[in-house]
Protein backbone atom coordinates (compact mmCIF):
# COMPACT_ATOMS: atom_id res chain seq x y z
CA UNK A 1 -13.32 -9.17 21.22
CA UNK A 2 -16.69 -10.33 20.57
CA UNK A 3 -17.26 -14.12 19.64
CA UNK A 4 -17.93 -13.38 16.04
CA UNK A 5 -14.98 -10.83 15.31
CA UNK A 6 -11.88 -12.13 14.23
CA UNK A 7 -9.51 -8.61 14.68
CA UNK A 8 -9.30 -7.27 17.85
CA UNK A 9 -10.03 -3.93 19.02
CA UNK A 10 -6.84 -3.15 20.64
CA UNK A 11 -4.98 -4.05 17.41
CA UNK A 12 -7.15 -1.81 15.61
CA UNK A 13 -6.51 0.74 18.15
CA UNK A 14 -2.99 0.77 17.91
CA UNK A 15 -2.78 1.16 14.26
CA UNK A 16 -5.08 3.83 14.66
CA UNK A 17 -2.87 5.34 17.64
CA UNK A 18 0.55 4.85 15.59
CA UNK A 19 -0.79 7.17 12.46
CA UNK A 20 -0.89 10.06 14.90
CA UNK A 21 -4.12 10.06 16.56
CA UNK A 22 -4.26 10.95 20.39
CA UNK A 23 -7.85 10.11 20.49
CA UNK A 24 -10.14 8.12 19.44
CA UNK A 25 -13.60 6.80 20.31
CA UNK A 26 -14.21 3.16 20.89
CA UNK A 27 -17.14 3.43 18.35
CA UNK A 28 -14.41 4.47 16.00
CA UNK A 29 -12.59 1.49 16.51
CA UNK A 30 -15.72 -0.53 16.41
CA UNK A 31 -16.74 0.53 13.18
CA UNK A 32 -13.52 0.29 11.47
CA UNK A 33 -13.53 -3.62 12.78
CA UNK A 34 -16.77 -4.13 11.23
CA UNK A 35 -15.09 -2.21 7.57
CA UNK A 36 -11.90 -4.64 7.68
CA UNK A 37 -13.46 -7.61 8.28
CA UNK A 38 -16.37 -6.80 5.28
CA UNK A 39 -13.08 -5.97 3.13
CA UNK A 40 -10.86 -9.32 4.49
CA UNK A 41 -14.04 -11.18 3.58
CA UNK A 42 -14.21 -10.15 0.43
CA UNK A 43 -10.61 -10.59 -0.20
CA UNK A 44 -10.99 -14.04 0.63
CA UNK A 45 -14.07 -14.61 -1.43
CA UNK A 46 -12.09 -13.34 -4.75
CA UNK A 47 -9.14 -15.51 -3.60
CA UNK A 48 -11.22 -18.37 -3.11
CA UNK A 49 -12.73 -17.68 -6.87
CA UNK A 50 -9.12 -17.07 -8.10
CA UNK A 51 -7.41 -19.96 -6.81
CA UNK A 52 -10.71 -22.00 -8.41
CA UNK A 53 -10.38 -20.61 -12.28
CA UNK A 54 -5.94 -21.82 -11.06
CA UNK A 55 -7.79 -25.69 -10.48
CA UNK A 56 -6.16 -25.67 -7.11
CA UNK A 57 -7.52 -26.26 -3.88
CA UNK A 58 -5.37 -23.77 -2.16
CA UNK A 59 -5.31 -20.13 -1.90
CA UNK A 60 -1.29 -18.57 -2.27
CA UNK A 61 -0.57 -15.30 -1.51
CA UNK A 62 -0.43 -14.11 -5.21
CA UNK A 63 -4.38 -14.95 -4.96
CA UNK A 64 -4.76 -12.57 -1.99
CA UNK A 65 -2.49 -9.95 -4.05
CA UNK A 66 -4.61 -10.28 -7.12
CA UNK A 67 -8.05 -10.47 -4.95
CA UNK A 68 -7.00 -6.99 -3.19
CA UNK A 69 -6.69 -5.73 -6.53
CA UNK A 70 -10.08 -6.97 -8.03
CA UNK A 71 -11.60 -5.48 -5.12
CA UNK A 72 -10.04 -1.93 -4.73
CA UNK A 73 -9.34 -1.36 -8.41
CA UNK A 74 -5.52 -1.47 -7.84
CA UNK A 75 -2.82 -2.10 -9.72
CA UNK A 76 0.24 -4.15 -7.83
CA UNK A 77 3.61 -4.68 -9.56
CA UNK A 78 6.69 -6.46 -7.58
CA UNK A 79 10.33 -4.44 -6.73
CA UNK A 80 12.18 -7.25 -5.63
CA UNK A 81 10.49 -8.88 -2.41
CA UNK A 82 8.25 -5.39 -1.66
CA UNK A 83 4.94 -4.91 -3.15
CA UNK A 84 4.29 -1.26 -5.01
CA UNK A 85 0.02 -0.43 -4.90
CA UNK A 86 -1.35 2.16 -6.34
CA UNK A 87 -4.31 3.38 -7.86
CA UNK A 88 -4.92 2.26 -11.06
CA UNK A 89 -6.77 4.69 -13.19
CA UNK A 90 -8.81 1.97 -15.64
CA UNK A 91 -12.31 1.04 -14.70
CA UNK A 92 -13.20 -1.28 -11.52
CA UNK A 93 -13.92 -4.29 -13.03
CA UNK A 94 -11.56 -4.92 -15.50
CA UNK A 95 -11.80 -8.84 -15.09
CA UNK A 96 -15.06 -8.70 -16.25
CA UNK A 97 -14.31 -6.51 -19.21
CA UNK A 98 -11.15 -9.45 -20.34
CA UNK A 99 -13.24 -11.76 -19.62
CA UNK A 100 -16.33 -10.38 -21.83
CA UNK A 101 -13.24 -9.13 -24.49
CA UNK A 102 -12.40 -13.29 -24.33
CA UNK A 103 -16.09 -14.53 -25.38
CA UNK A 104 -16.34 -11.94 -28.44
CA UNK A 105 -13.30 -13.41 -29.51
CA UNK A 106 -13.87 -17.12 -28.89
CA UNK A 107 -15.71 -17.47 -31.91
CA UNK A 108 -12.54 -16.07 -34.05
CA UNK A 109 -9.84 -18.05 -32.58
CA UNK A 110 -11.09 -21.05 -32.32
CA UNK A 111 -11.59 -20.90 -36.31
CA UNK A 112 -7.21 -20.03 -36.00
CA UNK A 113 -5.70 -23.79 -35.97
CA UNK A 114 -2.87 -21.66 -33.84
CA UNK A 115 -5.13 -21.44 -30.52
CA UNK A 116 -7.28 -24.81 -30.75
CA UNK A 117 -6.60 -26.98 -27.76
CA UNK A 118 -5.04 -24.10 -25.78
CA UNK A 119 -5.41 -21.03 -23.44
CA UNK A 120 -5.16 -17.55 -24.31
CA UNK A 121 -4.31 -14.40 -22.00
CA UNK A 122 -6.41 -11.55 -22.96
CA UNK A 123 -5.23 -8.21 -21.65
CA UNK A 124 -6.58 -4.86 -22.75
CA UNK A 125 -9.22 -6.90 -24.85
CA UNK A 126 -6.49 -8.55 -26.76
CA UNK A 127 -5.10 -11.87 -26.72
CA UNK A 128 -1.22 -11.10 -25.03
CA UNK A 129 -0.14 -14.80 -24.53
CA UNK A 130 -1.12 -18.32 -25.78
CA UNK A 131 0.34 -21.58 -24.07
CA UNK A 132 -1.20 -25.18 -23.37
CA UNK A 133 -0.96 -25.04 -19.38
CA UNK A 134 -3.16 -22.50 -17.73
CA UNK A 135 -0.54 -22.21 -14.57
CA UNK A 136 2.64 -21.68 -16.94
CA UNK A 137 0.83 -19.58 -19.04
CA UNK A 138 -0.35 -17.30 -15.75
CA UNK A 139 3.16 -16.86 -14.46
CA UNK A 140 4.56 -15.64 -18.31
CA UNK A 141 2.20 -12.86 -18.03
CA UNK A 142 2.94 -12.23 -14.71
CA UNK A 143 6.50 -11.87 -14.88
CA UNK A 144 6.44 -10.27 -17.97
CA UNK A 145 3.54 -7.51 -17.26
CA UNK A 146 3.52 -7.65 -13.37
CA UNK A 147 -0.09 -8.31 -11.58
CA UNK A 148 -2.20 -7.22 -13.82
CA UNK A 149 -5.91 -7.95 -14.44
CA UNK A 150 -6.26 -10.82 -16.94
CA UNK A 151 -8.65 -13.44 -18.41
CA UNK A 152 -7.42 -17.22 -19.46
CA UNK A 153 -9.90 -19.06 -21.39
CA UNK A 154 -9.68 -22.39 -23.36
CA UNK A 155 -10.09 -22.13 -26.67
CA UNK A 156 -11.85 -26.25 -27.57
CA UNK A 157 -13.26 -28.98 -26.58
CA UNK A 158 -11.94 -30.41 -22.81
CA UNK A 159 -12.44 -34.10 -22.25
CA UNK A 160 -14.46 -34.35 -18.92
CA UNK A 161 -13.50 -37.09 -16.44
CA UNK A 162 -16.07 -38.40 -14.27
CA UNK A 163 -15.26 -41.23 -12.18
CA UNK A 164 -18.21 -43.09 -10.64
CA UNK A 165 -17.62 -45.56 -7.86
CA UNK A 166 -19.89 -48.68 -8.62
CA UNK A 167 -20.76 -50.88 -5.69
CA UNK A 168 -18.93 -54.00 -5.56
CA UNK A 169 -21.39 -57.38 -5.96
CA UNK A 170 -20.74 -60.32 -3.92
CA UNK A 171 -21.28 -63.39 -6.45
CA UNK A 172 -23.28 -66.47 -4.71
CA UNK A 173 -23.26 -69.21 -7.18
């Protein structure tokens, strides 16, 4: 393994091995090293982003479920404890399109005294679900619709917080 890979190639060559294959070149295995860690990068990157828009500092594994679907356009819905992918057939960057769907809308709801102060789930380009906690509000949609692509904005004004540490004087009198 070189120093900058993080799979190795005898791991890769395995899988490869396992679906069938009596042989394969090293260069093969090479090149599909360099594709998985690209893709696991990426991954990573939209689970980083997705934990972020959550406000937490750490990435769960329904970040990396919903990050595999932002990046490969798939659609993941839970049986039990197993996890069901398949193609979805909408475009590729449906996040985008809620989220776009959200700010032509922002105008609108925030003049309806029903979504001031709160966040909205928009789905399809329509708002699906309205709550006051962003988290709560995430795992409603969830469990009711499965892990699907979504937008949650805040529909008002958010007080910002900013603490500033002042240096502490020493009075000499």
């Amino acid at each position: 393994m070189s120093k900058d890979s993080k799979i190795s190639l005898a791991s890769l060559d395995r899988i490869i091995r396992e679906m069938g294959v009596k042989r394969v070149s090293s260069s093969a295995v090479e090149v599909l090293r360099e594709i998985l860690e690209d893709i696991a990068a990426e991954i990573a990157r939209r689970a980083r982003e997705i934990a972020d828009h959550a406000g937490r500092k750490t990435v769960i594994a329904d970040d990396i479920k919903l990050a595999y679907l932002y990046a490969f356009d798939r659609r993941i819905s839970r049986s039990s404890d197993s996890l069901s992918v398949a193609r979805a057939s909408a475009p590729s960057n449906r996040f985008e399109k809620e989220k776009r769907a959200f700010e032509e809308m922002k105008d609108k709801l925030l003049r309806d005294p029903n979504f001031q102060g709160k966040y909205v789930a928009v789905v399809g380009g329509k708002v699906i679900d309205v709550g006051e906690d962003k988290i709560e509000l995430a795992k409603r949609v969830y469990k009711k619709y499965g892990y699907i692509p979504m937008f949650i904005g805040f529909l008002g004004k958010r007080k910002r917080v900013v603490e500033v540490p002042s240096p502490e004087i020493e009075y000499v009198g």
